[in-house]
Protein backbone atom coordinates (compact mmCIF):
# COMPACT_ATOMS: atom_id res chain seq x y z
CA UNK A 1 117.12 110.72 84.00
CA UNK A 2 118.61 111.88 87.63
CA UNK A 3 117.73 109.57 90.59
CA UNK A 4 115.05 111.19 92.60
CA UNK A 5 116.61 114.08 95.37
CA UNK A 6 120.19 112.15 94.17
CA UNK A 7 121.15 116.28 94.21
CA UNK A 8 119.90 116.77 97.52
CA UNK A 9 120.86 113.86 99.95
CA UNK A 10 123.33 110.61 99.20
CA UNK A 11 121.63 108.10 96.82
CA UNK A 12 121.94 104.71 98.90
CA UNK A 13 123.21 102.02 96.78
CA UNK A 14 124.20 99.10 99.62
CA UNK A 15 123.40 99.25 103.68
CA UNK A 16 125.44 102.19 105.04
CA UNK A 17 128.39 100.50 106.99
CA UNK A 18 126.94 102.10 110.27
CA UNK A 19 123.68 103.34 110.76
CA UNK A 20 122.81 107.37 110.72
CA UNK A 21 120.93 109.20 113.50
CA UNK A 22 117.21 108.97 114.18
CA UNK A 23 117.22 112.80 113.71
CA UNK A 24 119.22 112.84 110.52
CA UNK A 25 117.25 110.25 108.99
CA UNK A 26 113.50 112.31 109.64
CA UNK A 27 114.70 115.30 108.98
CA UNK A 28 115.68 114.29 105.23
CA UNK A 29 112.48 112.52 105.05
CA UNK A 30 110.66 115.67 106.38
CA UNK A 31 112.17 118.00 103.24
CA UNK A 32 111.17 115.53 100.91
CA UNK A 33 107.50 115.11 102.42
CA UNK A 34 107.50 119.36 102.61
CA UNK A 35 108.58 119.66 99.32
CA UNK A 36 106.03 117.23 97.82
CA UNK A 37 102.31 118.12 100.00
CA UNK A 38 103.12 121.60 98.64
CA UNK A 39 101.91 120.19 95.64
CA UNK A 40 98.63 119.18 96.63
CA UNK A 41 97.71 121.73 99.35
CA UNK A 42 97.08 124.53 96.83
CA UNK A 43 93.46 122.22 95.85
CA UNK A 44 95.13 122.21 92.25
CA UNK A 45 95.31 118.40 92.31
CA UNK A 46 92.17 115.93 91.38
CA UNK A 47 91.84 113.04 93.74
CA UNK A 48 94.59 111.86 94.92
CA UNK A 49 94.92 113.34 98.68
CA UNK A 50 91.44 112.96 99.48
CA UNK A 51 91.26 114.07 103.17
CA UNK A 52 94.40 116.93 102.81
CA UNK A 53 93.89 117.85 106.66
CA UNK A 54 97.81 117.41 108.05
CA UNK A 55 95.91 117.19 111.54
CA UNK A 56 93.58 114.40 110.47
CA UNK A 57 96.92 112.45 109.39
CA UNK A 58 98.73 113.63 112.66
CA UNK A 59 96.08 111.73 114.39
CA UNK A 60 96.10 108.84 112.59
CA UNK A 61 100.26 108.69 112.63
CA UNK A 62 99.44 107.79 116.38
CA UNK A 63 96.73 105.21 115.90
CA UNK A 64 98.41 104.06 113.87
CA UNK A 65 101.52 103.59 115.64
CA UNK A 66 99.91 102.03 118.43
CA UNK A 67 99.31 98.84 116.35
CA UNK A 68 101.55 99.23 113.60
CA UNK A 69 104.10 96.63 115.03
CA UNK A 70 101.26 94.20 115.76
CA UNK A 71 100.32 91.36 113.08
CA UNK A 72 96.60 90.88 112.57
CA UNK A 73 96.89 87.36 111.60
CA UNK A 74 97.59 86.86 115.88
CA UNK A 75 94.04 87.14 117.10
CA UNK A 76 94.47 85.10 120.03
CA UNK A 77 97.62 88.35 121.19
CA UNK A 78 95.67 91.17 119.91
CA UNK A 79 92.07 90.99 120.17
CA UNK A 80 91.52 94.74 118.92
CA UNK A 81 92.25 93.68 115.25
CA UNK A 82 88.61 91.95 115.58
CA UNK A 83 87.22 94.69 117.40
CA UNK A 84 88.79 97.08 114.80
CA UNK A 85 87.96 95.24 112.14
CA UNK A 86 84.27 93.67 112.49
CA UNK A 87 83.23 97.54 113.35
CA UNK A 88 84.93 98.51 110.06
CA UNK A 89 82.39 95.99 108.32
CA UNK A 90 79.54 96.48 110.54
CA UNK A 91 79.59 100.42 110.11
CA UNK A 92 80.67 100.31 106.23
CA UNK A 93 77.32 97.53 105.82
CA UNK A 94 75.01 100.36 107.83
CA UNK A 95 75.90 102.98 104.92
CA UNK A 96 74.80 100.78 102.49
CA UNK A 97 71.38 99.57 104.02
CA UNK A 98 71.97 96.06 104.88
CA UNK A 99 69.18 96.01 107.34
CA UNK A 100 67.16 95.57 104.06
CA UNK A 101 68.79 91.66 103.58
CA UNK A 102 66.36 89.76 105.11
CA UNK A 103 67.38 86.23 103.76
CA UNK A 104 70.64 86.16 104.83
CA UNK A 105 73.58 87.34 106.81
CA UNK A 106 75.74 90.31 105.64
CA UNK A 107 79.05 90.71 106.05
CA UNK A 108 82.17 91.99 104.65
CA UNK A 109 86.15 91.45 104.18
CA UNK A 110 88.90 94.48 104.83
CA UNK A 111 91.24 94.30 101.87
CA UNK A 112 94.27 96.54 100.96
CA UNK A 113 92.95 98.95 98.11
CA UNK A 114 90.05 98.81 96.02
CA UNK A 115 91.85 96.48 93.17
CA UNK A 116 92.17 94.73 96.23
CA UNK A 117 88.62 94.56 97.05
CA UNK A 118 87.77 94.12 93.43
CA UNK A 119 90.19 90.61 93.03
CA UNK A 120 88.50 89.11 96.15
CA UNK A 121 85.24 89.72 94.80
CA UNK A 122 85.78 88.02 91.11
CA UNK A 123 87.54 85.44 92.81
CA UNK A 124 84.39 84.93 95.17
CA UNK A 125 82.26 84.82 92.45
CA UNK A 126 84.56 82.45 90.89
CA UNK A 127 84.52 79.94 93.19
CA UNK A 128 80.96 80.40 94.70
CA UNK A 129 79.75 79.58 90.79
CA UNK A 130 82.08 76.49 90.84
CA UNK A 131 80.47 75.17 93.60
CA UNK A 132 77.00 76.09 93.74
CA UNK A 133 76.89 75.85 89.73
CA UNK A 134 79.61 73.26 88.28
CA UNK A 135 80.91 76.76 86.26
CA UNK A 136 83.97 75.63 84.69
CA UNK A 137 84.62 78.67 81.82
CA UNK A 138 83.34 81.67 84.50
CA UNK A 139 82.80 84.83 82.42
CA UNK A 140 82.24 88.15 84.18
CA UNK A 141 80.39 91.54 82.49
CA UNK A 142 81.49 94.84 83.37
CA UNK A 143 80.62 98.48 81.99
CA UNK A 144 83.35 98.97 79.21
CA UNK A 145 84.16 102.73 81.70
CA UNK A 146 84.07 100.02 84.91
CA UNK A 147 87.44 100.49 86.61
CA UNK A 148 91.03 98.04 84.88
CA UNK A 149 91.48 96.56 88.18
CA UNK A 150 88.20 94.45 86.58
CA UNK A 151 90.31 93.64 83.83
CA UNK A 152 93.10 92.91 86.30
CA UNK A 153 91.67 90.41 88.12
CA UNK A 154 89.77 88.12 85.47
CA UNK A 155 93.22 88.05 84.32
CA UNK A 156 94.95 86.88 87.01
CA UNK A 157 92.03 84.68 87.74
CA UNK A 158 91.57 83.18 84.59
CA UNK A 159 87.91 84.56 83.85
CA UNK A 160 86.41 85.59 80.75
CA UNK A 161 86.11 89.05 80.85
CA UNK A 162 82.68 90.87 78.57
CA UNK A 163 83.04 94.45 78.01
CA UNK A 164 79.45 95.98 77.83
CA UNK A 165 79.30 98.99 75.67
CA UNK A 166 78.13 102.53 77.33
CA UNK A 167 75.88 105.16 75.77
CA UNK A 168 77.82 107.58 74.91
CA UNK A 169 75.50 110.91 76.38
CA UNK A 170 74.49 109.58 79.46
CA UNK A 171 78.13 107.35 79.79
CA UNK A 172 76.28 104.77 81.55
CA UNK A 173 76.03 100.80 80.61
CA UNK A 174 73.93 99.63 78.06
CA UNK A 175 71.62 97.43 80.44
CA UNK A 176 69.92 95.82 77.47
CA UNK A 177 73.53 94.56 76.11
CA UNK A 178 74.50 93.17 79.27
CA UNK A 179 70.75 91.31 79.80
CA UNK A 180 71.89 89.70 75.86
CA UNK A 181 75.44 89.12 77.09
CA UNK A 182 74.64 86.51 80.44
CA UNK A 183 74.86 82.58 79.52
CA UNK A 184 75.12 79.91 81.86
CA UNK A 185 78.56 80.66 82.75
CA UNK A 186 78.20 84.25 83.80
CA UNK A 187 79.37 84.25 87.66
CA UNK A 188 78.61 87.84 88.34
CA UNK A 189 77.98 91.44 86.01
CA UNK A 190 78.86 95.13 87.41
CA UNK A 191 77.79 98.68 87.73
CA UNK A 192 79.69 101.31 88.91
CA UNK A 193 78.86 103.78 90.99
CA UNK A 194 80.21 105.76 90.14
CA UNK A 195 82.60 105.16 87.12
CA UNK A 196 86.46 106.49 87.35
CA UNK A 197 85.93 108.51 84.43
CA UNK A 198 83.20 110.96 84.50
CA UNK A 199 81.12 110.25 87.95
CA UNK A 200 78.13 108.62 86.31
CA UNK A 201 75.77 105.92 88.31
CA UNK A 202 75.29 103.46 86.17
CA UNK A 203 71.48 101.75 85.94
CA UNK A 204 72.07 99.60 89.02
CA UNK A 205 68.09 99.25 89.63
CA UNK A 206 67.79 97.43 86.22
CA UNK A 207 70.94 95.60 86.67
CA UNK A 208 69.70 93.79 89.65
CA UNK A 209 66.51 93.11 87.69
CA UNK A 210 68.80 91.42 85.27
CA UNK A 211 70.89 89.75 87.92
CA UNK A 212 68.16 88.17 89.70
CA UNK A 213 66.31 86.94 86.92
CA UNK A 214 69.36 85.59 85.28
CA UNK A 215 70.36 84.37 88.78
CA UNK A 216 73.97 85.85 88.55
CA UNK A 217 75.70 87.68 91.10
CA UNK A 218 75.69 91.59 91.16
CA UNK A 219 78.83 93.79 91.98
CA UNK A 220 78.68 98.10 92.67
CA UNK A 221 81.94 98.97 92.08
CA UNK A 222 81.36 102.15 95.15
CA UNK A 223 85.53 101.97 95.40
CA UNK A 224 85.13 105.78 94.74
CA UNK A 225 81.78 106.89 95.29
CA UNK A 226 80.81 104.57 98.50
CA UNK A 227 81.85 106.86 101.07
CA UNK A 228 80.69 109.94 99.81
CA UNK A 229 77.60 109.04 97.75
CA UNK A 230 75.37 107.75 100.55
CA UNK A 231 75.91 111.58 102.30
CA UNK A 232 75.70 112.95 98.88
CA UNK A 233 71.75 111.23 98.78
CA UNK A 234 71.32 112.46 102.11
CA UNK A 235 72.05 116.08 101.33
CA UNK A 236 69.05 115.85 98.49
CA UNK A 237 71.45 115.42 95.47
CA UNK A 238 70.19 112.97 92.91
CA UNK A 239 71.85 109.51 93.98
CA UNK A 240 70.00 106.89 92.68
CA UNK A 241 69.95 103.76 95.13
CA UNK A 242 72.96 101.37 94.51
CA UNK A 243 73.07 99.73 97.38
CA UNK A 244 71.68 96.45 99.38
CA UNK A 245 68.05 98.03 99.52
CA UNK A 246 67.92 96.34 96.04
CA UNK A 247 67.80 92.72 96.20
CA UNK A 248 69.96 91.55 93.30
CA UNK A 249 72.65 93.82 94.19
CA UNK A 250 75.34 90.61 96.11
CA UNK A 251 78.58 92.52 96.47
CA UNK A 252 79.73 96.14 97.13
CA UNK A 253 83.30 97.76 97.15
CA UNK A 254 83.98 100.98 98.93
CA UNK A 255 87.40 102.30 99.86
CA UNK A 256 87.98 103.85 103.32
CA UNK A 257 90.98 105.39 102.03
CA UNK A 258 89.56 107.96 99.51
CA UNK A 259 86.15 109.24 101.12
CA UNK A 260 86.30 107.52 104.28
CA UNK A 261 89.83 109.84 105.18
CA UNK A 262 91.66 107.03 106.57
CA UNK A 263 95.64 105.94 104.89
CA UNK A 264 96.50 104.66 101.37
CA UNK A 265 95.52 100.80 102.03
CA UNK A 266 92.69 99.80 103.18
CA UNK A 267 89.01 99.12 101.48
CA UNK A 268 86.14 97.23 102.94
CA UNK A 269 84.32 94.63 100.50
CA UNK A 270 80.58 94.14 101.84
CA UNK A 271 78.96 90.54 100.68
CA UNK A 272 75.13 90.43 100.91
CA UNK A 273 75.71 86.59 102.20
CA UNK A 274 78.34 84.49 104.30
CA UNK A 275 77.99 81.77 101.85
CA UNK A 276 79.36 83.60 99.00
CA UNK A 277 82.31 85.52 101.38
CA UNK A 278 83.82 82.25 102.77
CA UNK A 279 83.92 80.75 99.06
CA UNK A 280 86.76 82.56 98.35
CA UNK A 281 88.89 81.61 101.69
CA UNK A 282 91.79 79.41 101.13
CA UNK A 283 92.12 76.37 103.58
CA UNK A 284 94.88 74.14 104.09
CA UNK A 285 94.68 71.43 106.23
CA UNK A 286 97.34 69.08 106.02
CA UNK A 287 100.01 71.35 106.06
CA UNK A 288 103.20 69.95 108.07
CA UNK A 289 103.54 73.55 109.81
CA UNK A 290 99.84 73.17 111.28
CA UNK A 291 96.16 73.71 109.65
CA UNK A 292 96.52 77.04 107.72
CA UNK A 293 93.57 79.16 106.55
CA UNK A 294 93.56 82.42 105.39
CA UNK A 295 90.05 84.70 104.67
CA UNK A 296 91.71 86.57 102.13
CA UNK A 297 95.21 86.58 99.66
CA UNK A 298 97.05 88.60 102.22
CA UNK A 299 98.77 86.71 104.73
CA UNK A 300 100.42 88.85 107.38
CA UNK A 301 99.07 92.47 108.27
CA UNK A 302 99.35 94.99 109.98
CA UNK A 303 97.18 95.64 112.60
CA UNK A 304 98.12 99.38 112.42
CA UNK A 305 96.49 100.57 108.76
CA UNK A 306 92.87 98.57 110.61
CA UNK A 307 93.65 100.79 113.73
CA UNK A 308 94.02 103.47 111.94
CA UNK A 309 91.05 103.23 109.37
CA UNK A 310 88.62 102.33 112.79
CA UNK A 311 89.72 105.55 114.75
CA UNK A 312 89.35 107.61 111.26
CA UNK A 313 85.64 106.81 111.17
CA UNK A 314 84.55 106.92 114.86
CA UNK A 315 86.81 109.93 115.30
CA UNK A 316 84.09 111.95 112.39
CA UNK A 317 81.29 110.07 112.36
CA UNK A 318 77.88 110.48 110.57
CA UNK A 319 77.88 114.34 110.94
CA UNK A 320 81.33 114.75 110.04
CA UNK A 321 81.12 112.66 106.92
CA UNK A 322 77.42 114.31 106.15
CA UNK A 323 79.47 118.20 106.47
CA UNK A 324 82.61 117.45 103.99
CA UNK A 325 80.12 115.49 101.43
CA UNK A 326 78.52 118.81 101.52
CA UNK A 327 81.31 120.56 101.16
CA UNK A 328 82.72 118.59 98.05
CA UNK A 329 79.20 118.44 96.19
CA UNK A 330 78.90 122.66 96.76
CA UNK A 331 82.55 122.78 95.33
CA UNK A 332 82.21 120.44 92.27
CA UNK A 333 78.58 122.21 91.88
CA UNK A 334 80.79 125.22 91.29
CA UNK A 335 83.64 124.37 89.32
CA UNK A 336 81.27 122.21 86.66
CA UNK A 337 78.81 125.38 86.28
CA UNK A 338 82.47 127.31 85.51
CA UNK A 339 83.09 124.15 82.86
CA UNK A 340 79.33 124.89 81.43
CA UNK A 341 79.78 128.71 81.37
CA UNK A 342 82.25 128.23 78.44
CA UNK A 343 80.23 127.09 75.11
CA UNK A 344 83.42 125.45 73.72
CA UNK A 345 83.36 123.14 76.26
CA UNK A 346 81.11 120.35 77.31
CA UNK A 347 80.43 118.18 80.15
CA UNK A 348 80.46 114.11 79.54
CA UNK A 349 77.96 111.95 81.33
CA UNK A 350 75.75 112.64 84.52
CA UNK A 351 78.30 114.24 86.98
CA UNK A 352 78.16 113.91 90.98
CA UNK A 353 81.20 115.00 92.88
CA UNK A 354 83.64 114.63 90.56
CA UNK A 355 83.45 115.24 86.45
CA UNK A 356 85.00 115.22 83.14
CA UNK A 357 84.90 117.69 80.65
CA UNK A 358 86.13 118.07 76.84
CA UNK A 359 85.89 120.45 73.68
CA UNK A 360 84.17 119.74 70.01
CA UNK A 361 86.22 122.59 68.85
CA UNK A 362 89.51 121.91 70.16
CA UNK A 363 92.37 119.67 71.28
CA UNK A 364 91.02 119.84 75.38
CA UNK A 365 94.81 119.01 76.30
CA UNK A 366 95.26 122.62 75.16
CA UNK A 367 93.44 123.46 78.34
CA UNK A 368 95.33 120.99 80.48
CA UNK A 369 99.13 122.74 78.68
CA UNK A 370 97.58 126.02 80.25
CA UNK A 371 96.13 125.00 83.59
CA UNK A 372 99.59 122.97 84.13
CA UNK A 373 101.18 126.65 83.82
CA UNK A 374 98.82 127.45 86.91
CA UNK A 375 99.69 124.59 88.90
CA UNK A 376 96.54 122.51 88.32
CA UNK A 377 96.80 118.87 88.01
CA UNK A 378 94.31 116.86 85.75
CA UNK A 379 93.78 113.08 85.20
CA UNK A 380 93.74 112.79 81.50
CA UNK A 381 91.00 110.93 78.90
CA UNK A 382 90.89 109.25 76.30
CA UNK A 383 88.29 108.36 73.56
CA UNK A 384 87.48 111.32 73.37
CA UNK A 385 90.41 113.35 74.37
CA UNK A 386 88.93 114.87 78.33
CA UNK A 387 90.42 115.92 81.35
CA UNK A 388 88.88 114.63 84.62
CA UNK A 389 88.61 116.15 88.20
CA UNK A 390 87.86 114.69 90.92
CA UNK A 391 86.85 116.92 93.73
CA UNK A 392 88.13 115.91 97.32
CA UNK A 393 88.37 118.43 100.48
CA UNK A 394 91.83 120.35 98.82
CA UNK A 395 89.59 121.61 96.62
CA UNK A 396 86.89 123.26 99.37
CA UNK A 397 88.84 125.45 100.44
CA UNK A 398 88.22 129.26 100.22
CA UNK A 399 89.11 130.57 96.73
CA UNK A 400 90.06 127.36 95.03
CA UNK A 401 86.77 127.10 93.07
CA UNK A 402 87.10 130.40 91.63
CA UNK A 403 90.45 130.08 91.34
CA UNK A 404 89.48 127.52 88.93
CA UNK A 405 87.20 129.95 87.28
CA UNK A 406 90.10 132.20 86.82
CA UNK A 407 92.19 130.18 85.09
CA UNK A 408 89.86 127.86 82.93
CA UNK A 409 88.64 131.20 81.43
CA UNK A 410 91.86 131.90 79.99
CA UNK A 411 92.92 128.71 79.35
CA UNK A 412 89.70 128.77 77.05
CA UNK A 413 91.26 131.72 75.47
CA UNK A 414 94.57 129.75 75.07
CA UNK A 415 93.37 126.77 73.45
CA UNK A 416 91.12 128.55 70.99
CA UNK A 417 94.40 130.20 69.68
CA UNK A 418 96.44 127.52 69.70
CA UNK A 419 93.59 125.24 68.27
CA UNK A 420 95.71 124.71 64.90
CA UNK A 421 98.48 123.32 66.77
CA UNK A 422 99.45 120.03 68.60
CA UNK A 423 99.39 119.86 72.54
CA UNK A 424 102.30 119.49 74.61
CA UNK A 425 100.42 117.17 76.98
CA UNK A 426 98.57 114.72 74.91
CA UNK A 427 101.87 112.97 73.45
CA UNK A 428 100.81 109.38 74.55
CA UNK A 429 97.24 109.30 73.06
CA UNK A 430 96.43 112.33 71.78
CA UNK A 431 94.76 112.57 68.41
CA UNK A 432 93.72 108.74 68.95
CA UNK A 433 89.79 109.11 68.62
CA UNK A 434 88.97 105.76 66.93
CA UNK A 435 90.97 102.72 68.28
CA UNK A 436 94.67 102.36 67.73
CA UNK A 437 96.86 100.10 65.27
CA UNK A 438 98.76 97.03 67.08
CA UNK A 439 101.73 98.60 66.43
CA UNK A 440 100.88 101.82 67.90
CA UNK A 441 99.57 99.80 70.82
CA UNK A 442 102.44 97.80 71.42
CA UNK A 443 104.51 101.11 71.20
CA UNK A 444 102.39 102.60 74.15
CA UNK A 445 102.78 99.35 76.75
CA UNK A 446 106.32 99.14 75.81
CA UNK A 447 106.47 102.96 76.99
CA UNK A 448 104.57 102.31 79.88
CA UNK A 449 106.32 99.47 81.14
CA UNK A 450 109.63 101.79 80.76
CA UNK A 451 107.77 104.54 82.73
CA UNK A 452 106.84 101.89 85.68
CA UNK A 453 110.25 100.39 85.21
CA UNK A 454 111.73 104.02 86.06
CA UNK A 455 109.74 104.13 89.60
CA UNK A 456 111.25 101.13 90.60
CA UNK A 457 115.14 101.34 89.17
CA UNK A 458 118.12 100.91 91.41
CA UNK A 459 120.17 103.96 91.92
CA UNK A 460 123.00 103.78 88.78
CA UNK A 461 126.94 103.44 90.79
């Protein structure tokens, strides 16, 4: 496999004896960056660039900028991380109602990503259950369509992870399962809202009935939907309430860097209490460099991706947000009545702004060979065999959505007369309805880990 651009520009395999030109250096970056938004800008792409306005970015490139040097950890030098920072949480806790908490004090923790958000709230819930309830084997439920970072983090923090089984129509949790699946180590379950997979809410109303009267924490995975499904409600869409307005409900993840427009790395954790956010900071006091404490597993930050996250939301405010949420649910409105127009296809789940869709009478990845063809990029599915879209502001603009019509009518046509054959793009797990051997499951990581292993190689001599 060539080395990415290695036929463009000179591969760098050690530090270039002396160093080249500002203007030399940006201007190869700038053909690479051309080169690969032309992918995106068409509105072909699901998720991914969620914001797509170059002069939404160009404005935060200077916010930025003006802190990106600065470390957040120095408080005491740069004061505007805390201003930046406890507006982040106070703004994100509005959205989801925490005026409703009446027995305690909200309050919230800026993380890098939604897995990061999702590790610091297992961990919380770890420790918080160690503490207030001598847990010492911590299990934690989650939706078996809940998100892998899930699975991620009981992993790395050594808690039991349930799977809860969905129904398949409606693809959200089986509430009564989950209710059977709580014992007295149970630190915390989860609903999503929405899932990854095919935008469903899952029951969180019953869920916190469960939670309370089990008395085990509650988590709404929102890492997708939080900063578009509160607007969405708004706008008189049917959003059932997720949020802290329902008093089991203890934890929330939403990331500010899908619907909230701001840069790749940064997501806002909400906690309905202090007491269960400050069980998960890490103290050390005897240290021989000083007293160290830390609220989170990140160490040194930069003060520039808070900056910039702070100015994105001030800078478009309630109105702002309220017009693009209106502007992706008309759009996905749209492109799922095109999916439903076809009878060979069908809809999974309860859809909001983004969906998944697959075929009873054919391979779907026959779809996704054609729609490739067009430039449309799909997340694929699995169990069954779907293609997802996530719809994000590329995709409002004029034409894309029938556009989409367009070509999903003949890639209809496509798959129905290639329906005998195998598709080019389900090579990984295509066919796979049922569950895989260990064999052909061992095959698949090992190909993965090659795959991830080819991201990161070094440059060959």
């Amino acid at each position: 496999m060539d080395f990415p651009y290695s036929d463009q520009f000179e591969v760098n395999r050690k530090l270039p004896e002396t160093g080249r030109s500002p203007s030399e250096v940006l201007d190869e970056m700038r053909i690479m960056a051309k080169e690969e938004d032309a992918f995106w800008e068409s509105g072909k792409c699901s998720g991914t660039m969620y914001c797509g306005d170059h002069e939404h970015y160009g404005f935060l490139n200077e916010a930025f900028g003006l802190f990106a040097h600065v470390n957040a950890l120095q408080r005491d030098m740069c004061p505007s991380a805390t201003k930046f920072e406890a507006e982040i949480i106070s703004m994100t806790l509005d959205l989801f109602n925490s005026q409703a908490v009446k027995d305690s004090e909200p309050c919230g923790l800026i993380t890098t990503g939604g897995s990061g958000s999702i590790a610091h709230a297992v961990l919380a819930y770890r420790e918080h259950a160690r503490a207030t309830r001598s847990v010492e084997r911590p299990n934690f439920i989650k939706p078996e369509t809940a998100h892998p970072a899930f699975d991620k983090a009981c992993h790395l923090f050594d808690v039991e992870l349930r799977k809860a089984p969905v129904d398949p129509v409606t693809t959200k949790v089986d509430t009564g399962w989950v209710q059977d699946a709580i014992d007295d180590q149970t630190v915390a379950i989860l609903g999503s809202a929405c899932n990854y997979g095919y935008g469903s809410i899952d029951d969180i109303e019953t869920l916190s009935e469960i939670a309370l009267s089990k008395k085990v924490g509650l988590h709404v995975d929102g890492c997708l939907g939080g900063f578009i499904l509160p607007f969405g409600a708004q706008l008189g869409y049917e959003i059932p309430v997720f949020d802290f307005r329902l008093p089991g409900v203890t934890t929330i993840s939403a990331d500010t860097h899908k619907y909230g427009y701001a840069f790749k790395g940064t997501s806002v954790l909400s906690f309905r209490s202090k007491e269960l956010r400050n069980s998960q900071y890490f103290y050390l006091t005897d240290w021989t460099g000083g007293k160290y404490c830390s609220p989170g597993m990140e160490g040194s930050r930069s003060a520039g991706l808070i900056a910039a996250t702070w100015a994105s939301m001030v800078k478009i405010g309630h109105q702002g947000y309220l017009g693009y949420a209106e502007q992706i649910f008309k759009t996905a409105k749209a492109m799922i009545g095109s999916v439903k127009s076809h009878p060979e296809l069908r809809i999974i789940g309860d859809p909001t702004f983004l969906f998944s869709f697959t075929s009873d009478e054919f391979d779907i990845y026959h779809v996704n060979d054609f729609m490739k063809l067009r430039g449309w990029r799909f997340n694929g599915q699995q169990y069954p065999n779907a293609l997802h879209m996530a719809v994000t502001r590329p995709q409002t603009q004029p034409g894309v959505a029938e556009e989409f019509a367009k070509d999903l009518a003949e890639a209809v046509a496509y798959a129905k007369e290639n329906a005998g054959s195998s598709a080019a793009s389900s090579g990984i797990y295509g066919g796979v309805m049922g569950g895989m051997t260990n064999e052909a499951d061992s095959f698949i990581k090992m190909f993965m880990a090659e795959m991830m292993d080819s991201q990161m190689r070094i440059p060959e001599s």
